[in-house]
Protein backbone atom coordinates (compact mmCIF):
# COMPACT_ATOMS: atom_id res chain seq x y z
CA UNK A 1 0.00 0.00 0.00
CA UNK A 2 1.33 3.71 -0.74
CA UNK A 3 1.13 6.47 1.88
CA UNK A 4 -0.92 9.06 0.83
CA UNK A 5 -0.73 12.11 2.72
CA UNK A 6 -4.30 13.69 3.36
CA UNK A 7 -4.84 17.23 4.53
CA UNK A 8 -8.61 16.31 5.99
CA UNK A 9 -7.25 13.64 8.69
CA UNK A 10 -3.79 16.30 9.24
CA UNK A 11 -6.46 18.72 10.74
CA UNK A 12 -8.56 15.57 12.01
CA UNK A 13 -5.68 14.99 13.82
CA UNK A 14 -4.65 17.94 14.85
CA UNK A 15 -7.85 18.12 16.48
CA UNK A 16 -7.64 14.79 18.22
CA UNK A 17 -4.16 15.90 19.68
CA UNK A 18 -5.65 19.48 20.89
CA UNK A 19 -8.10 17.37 22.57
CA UNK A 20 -5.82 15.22 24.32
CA UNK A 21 -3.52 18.17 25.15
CA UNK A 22 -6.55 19.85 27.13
CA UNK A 23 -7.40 16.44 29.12
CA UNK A 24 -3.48 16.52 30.11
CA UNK A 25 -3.88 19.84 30.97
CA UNK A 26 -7.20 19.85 33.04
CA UNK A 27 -6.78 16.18 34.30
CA UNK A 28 -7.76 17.38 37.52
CA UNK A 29 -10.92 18.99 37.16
CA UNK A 30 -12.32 16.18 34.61
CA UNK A 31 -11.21 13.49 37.26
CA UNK A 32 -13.27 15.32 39.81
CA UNK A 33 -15.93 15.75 37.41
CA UNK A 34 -16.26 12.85 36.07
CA UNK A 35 -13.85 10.18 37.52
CA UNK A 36 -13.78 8.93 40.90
CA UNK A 37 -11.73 12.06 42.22
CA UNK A 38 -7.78 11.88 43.32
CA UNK A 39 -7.78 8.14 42.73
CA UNK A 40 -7.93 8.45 38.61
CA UNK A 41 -5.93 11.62 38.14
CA UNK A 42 -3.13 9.27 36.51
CA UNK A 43 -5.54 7.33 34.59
CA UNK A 44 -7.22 10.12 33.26
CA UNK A 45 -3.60 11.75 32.34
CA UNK A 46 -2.67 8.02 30.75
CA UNK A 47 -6.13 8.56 28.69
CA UNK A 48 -4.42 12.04 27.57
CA UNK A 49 -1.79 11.08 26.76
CA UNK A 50 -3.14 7.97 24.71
CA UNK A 51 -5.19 10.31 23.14
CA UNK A 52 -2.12 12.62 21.71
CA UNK A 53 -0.24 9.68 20.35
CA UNK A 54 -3.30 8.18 18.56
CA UNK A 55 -4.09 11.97 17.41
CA UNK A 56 0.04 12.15 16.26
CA UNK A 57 -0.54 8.62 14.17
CA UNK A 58 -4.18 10.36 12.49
CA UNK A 59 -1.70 13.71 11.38
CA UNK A 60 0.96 11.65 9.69
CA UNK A 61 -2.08 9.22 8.29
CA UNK A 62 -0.21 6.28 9.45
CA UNK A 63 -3.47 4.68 10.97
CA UNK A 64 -4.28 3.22 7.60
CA UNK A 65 -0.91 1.61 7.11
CA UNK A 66 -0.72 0.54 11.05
CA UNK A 67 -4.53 -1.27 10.39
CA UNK A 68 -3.62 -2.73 6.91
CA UNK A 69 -0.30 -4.47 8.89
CA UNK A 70 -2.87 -5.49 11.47
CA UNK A 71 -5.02 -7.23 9.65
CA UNK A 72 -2.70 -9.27 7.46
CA UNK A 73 -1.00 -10.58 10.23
CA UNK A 74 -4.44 -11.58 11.41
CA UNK A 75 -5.60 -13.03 8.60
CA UNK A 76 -2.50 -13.48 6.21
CA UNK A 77 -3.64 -11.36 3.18
């Protein structure tokens, strides 16, 4: 498969790592919010920063590529 680079998912992505960058940011007040308090603030950080490397793969468009490799090594296409 070729990489194809795609301005829609670089702002898609861009998006999704803005996103993640605030959860990092406010960790506390969402874990308060809507976690269980002072005993998620890592977790919820962890989500964040999940959230900015899956938002980094979208910008490059490498989430194509990284799902074709999965599933041929799941079903040997």
């Amino acid at each position: 498969m070729e990489y194809e680079f795609s301005v829609g998912w670089l702002f898609g992505g861009l998006a999704i790592v803005l996103a993640g960058a605030l959860i990092v940011i406010f960790y506390k007040q969402i874990a308060d919010g809507l976690a269980n308090g002072v005993s998620s603030y890592d977790k919820v950080k962890l989500f964040g920063v999940i959230t900015i490397v899956v938002g980094l793969i979208c910008t490059a468009n490498l989430h194509v590529f990284l799902i074709n490799l999965i599933v041929s090594l799941l079903f040997g296409r």
